[in-house]
N, C-alpha and C. Protein backbone atom coordinates (compact mmCIF):
# COMPACT_ATOMS: atom_id res chain seq x y z
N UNK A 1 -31.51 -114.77 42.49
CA UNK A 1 -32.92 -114.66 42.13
C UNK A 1 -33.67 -115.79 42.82
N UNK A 2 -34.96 -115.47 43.28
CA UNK A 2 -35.93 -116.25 44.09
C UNK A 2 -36.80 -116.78 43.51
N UNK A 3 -37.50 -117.79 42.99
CA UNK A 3 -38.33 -118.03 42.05
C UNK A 3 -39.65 -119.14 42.46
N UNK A 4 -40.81 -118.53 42.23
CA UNK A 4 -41.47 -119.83 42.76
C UNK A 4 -42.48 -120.27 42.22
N UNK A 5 -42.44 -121.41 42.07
CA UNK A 5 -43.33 -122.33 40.66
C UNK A 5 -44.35 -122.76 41.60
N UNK A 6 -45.58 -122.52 41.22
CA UNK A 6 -46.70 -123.14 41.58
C UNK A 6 -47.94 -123.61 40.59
N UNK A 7 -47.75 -124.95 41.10
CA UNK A 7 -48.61 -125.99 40.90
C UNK A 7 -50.08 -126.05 40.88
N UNK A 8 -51.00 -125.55 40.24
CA UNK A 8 -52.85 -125.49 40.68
C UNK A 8 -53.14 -127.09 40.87
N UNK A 9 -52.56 -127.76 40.08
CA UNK A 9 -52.86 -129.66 40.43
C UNK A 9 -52.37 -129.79 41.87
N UNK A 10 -53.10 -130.91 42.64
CA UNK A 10 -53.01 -131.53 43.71
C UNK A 10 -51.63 -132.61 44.50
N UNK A 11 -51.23 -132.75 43.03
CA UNK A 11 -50.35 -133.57 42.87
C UNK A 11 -48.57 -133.51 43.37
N UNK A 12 -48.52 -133.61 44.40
CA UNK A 12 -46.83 -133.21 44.81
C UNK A 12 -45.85 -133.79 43.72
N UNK A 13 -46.03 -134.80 43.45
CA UNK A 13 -44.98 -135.42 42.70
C UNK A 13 -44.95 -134.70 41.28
N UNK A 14 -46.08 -133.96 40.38
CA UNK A 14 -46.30 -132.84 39.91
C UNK A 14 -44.95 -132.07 40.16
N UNK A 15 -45.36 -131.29 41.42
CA UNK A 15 -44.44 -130.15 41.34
C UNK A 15 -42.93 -130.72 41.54
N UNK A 16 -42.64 -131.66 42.26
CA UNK A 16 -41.78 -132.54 42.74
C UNK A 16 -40.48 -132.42 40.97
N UNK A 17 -41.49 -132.48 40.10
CA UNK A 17 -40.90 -132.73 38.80
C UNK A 17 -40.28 -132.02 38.47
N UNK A 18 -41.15 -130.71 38.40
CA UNK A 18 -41.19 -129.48 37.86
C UNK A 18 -40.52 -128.52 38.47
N UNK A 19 -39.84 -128.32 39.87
CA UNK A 19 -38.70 -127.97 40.49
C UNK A 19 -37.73 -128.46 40.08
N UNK A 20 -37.39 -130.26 40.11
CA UNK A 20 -36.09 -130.27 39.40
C UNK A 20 -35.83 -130.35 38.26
N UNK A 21 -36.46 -129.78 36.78
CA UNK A 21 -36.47 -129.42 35.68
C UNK A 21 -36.12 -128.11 35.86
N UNK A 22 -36.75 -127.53 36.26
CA UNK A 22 -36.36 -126.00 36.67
C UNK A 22 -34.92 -125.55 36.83
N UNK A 23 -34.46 -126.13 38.55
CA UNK A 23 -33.62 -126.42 38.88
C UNK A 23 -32.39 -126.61 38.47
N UNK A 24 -32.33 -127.64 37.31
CA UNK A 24 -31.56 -128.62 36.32
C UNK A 24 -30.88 -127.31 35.30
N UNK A 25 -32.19 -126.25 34.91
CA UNK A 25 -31.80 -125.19 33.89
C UNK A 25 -31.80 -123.87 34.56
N UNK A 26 -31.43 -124.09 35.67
CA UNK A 26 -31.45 -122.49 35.64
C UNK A 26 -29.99 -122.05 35.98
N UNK A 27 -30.06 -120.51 36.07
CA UNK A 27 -28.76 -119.97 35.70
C UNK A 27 -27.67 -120.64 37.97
N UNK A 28 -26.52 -120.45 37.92
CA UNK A 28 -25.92 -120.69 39.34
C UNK A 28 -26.62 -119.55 40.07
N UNK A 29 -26.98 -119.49 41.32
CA UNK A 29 -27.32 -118.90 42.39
C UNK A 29 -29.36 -118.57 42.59
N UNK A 30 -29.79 -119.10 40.86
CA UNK A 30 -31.32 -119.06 41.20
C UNK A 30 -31.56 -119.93 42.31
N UNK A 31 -32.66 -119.58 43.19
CA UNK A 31 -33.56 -119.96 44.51
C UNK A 31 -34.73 -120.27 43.65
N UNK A 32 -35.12 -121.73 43.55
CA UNK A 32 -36.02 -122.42 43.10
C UNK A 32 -37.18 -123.23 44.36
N UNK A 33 -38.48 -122.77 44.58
CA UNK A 33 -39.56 -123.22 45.26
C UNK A 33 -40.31 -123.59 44.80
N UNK A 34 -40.84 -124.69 45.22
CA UNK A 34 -42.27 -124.97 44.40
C UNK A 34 -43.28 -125.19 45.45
N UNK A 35 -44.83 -124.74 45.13
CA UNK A 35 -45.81 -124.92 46.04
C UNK A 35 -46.89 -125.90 45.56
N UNK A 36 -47.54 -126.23 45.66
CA UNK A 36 -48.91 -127.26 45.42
C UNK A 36 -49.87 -126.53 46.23
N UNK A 37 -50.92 -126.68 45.11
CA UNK A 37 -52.36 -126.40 45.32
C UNK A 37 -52.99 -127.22 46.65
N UNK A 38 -53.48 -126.46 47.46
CA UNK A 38 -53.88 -127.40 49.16
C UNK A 38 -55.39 -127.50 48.09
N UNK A 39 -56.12 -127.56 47.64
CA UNK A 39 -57.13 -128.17 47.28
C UNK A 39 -57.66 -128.20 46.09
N UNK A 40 -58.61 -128.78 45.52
CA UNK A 40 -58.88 -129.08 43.75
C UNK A 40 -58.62 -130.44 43.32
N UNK A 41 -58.21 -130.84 42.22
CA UNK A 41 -57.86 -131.81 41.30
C UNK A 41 -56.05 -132.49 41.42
N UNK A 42 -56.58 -133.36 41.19
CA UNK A 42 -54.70 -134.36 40.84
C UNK A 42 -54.14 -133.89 39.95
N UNK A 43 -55.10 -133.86 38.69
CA UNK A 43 -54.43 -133.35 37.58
C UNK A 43 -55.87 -132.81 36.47
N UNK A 44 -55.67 -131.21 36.05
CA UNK A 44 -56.61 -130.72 35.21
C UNK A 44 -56.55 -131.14 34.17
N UNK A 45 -57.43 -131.41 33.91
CA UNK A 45 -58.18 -131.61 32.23
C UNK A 45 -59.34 -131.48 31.78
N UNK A 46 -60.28 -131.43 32.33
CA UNK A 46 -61.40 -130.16 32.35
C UNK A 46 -61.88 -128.93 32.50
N UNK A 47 -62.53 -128.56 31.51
CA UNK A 47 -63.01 -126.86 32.10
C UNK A 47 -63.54 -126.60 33.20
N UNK A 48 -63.91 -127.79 33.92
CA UNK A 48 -64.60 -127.81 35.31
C UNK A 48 -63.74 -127.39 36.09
N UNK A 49 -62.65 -128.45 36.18
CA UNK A 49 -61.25 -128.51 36.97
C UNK A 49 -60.73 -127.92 36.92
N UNK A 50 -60.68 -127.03 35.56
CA UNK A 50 -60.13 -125.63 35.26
C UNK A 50 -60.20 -124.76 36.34
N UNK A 51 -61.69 -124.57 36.62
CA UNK A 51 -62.06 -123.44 37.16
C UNK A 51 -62.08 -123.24 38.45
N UNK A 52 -62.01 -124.97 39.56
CA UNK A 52 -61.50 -124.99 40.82
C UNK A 52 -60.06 -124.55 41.11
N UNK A 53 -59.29 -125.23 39.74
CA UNK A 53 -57.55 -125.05 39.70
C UNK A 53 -57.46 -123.31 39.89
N UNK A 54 -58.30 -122.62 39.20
CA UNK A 54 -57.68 -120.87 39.42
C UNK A 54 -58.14 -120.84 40.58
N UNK A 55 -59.14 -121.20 41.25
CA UNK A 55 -59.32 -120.30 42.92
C UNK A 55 -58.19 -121.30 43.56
N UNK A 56 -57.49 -122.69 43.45
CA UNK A 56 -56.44 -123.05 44.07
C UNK A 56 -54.81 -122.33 43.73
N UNK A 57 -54.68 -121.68 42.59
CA UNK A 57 -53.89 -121.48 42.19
C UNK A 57 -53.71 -119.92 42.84
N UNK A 58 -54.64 -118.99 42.49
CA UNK A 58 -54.86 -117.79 43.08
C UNK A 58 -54.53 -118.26 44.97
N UNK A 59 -55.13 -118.89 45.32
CA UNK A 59 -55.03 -119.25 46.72
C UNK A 59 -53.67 -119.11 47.21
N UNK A 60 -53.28 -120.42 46.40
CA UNK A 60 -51.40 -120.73 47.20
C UNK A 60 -50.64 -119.92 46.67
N UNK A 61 -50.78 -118.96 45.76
CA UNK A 61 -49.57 -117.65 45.42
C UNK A 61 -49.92 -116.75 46.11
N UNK A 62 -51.62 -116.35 46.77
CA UNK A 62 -51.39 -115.26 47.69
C UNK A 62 -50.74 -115.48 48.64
N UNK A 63 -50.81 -116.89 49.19
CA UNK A 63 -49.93 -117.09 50.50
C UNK A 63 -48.81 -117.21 50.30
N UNK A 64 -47.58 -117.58 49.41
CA UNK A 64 -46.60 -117.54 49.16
C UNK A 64 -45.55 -116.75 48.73
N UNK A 65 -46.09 -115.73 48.05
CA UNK A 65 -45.31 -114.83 46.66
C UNK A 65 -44.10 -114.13 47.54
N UNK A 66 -44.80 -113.76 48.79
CA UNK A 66 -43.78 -112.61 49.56
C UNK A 66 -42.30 -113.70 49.44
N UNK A 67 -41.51 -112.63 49.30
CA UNK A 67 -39.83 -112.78 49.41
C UNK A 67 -38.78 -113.60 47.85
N UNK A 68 -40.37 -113.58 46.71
CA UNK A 68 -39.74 -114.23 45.59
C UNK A 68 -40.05 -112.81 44.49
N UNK A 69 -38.75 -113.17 44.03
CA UNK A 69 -38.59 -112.12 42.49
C UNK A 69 -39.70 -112.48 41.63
N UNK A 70 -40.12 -113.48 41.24
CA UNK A 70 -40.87 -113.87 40.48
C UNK A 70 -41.70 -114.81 40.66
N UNK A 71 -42.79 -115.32 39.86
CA UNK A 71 -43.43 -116.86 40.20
C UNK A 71 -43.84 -117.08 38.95
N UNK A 72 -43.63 -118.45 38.80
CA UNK A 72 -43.99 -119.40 37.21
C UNK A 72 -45.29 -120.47 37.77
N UNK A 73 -46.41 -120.11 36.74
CA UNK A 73 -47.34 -121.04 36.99
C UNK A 73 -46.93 -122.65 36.13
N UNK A 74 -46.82 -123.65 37.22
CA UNK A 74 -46.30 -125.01 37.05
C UNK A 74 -47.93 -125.73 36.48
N UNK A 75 -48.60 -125.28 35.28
CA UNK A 75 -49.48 -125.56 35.18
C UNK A 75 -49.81 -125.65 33.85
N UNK A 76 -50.20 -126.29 32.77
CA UNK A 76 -50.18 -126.49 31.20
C UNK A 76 -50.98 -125.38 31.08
N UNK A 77 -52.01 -125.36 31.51
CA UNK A 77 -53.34 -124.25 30.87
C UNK A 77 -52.64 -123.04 31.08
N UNK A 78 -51.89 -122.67 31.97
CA UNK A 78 -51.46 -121.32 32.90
C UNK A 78 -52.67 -121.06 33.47
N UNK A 79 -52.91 -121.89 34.09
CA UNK A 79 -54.90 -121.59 35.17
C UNK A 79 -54.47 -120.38 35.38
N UNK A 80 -55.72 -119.38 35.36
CA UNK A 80 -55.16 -117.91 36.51
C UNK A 80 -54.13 -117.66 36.17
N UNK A 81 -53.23 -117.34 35.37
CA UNK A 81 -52.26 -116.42 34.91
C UNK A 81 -52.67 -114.42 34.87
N UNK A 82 -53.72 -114.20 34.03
CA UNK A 82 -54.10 -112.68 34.50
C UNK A 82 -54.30 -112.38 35.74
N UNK A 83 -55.60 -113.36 36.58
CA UNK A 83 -55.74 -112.79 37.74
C UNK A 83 -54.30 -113.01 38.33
N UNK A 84 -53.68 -113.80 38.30
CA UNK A 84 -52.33 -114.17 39.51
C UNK A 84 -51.31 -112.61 38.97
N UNK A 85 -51.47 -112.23 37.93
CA UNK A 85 -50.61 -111.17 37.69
C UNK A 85 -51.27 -109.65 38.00
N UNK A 86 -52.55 -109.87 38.60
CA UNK A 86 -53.60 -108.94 39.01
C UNK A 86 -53.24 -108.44 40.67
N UNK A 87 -52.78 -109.54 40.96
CA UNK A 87 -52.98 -110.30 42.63
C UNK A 87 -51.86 -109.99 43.57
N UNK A 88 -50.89 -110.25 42.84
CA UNK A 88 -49.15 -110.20 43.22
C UNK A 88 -48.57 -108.78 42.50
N UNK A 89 -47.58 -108.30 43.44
CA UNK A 89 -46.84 -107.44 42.91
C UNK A 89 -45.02 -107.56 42.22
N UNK A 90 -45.31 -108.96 41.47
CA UNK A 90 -44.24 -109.72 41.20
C UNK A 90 -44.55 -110.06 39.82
N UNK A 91 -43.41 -110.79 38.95
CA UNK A 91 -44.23 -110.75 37.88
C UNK A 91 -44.46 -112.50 37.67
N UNK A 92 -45.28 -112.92 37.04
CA UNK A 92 -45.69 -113.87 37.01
C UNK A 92 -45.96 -114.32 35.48
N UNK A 93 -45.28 -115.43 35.34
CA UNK A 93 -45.45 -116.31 33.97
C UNK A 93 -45.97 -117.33 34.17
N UNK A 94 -46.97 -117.59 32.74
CA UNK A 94 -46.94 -118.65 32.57
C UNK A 94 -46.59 -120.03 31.70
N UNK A 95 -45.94 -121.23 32.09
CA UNK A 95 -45.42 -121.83 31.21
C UNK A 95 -45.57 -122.49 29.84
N UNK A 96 -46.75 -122.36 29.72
CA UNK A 96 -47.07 -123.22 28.33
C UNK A 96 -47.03 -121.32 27.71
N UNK A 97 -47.66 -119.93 27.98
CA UNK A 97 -47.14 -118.96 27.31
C UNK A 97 -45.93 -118.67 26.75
N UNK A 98 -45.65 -118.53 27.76
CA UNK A 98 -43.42 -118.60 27.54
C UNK A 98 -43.24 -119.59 26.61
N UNK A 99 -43.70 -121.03 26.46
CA UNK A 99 -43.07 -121.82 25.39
C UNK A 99 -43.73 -121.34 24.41
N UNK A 100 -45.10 -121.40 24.10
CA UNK A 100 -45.72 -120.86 22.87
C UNK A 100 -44.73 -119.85 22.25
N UNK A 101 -44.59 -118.33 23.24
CA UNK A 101 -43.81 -117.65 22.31
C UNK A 101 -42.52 -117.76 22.41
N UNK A 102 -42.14 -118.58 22.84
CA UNK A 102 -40.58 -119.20 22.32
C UNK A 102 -40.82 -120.01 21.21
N UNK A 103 -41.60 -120.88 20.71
CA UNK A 103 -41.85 -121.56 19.78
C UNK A 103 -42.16 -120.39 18.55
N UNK A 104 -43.39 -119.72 18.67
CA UNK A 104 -43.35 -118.50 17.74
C UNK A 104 -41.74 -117.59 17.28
N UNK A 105 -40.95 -118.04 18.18
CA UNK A 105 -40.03 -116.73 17.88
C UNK A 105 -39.09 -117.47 16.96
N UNK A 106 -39.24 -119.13 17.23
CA UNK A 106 -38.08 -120.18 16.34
C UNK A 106 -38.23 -120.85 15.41
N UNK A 107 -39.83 -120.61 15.03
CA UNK A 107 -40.41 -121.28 13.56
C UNK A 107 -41.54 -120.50 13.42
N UNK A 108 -41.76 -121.08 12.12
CA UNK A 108 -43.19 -120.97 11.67
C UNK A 108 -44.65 -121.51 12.03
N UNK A 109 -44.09 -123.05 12.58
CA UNK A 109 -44.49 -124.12 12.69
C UNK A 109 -44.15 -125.01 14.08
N UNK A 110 -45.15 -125.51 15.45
CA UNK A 110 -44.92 -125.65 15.88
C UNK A 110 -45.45 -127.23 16.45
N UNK A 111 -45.30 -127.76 17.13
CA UNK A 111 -46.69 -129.05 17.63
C UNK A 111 -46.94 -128.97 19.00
N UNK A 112 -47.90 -129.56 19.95
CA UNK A 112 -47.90 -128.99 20.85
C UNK A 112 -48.50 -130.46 21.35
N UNK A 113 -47.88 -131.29 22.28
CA UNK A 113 -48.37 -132.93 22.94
C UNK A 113 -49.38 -132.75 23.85
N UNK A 114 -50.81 -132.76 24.25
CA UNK A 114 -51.53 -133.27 25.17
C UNK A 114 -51.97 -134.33 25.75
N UNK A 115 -52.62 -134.34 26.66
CA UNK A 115 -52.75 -135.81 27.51
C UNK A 115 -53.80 -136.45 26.73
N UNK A 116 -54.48 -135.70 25.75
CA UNK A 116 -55.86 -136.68 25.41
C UNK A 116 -56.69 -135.76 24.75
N UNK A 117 -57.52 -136.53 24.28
CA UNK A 117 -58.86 -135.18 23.76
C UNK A 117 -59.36 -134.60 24.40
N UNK A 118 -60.00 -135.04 25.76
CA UNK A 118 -60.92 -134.00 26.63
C UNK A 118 -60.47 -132.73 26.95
N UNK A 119 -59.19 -132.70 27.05
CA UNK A 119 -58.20 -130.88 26.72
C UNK A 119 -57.90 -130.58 25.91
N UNK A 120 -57.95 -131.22 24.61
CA UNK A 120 -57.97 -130.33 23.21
C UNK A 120 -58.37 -129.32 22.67
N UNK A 121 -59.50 -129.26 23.39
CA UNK A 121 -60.06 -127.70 22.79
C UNK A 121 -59.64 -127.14 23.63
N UNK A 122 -59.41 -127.03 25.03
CA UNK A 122 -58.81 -126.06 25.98
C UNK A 122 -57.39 -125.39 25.50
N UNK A 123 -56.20 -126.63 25.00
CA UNK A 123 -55.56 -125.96 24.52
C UNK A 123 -55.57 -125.39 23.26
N UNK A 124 -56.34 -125.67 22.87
CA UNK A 124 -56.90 -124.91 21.24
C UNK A 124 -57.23 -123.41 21.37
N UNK A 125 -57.69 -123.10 22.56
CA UNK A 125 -57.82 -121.95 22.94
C UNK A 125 -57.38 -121.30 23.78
N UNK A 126 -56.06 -121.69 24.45
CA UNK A 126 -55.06 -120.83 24.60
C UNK A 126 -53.80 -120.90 23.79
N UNK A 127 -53.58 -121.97 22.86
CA UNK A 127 -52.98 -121.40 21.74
C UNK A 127 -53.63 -120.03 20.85
């Protein structure tokens, strides 16, 4: 399996991470890639930044997706998760979704760590 995580933040060392976490858990013979956003923010935490991060995010998966089974957005918000699953003919997750309902499926009760207040309500509303 081919898999490719992309990053809407600016930040290589970002994805740098988030490949070998990936990497670290996945099953023997997964193909793990990661891409970075060529333009936008270091790191989102605004609704502003939000909204540059989906046209970067949409951007680097159109150019990439060909030759991967899948792609995981390497991104807390899941920027562009519908459109990117609009866009590609692959299927596409996103990671703070996948944990949410992994968390839903193993309690009642869950907590969820952010960088700060100024994204609190953002993730307030995609929880």
């Amino acid at each position: 399996m081919k898999l490719l995580l992309v990053n809407g933040n600016t930040t290589q060392a970002v994805t740098d991470r988030v490949v070998a976490e990936a990497t670290r858990c996945a099953s023997t013979g997964t193909a793990i890639t990661g891409v970075t956003a060529r333009f936008g923010v270091s790191i989102v935490s605004t609704e502003a930044e939000e909204e540059v991060a989906r046209h970067a995010v949409l951007d680097v998966l159109a150019a990439n997706f060909t030759g991967y089974d899948a792609a995981i957005l390497a991104i807390s918000f899941d920027t562009a998760l519908l459109g990117a699953r609009q866009i590609v003919p692959v299927p596409v997750i996103g990671m703070t979704e996948a944990s949410l309902l992994t968390a839903c499926l193993l309690g009642r009760r869950f907590g969820l760590i952010s960088f700060g207040q100024s994204s609190r309500w953002m993730y307030l509303d995609l929880v």
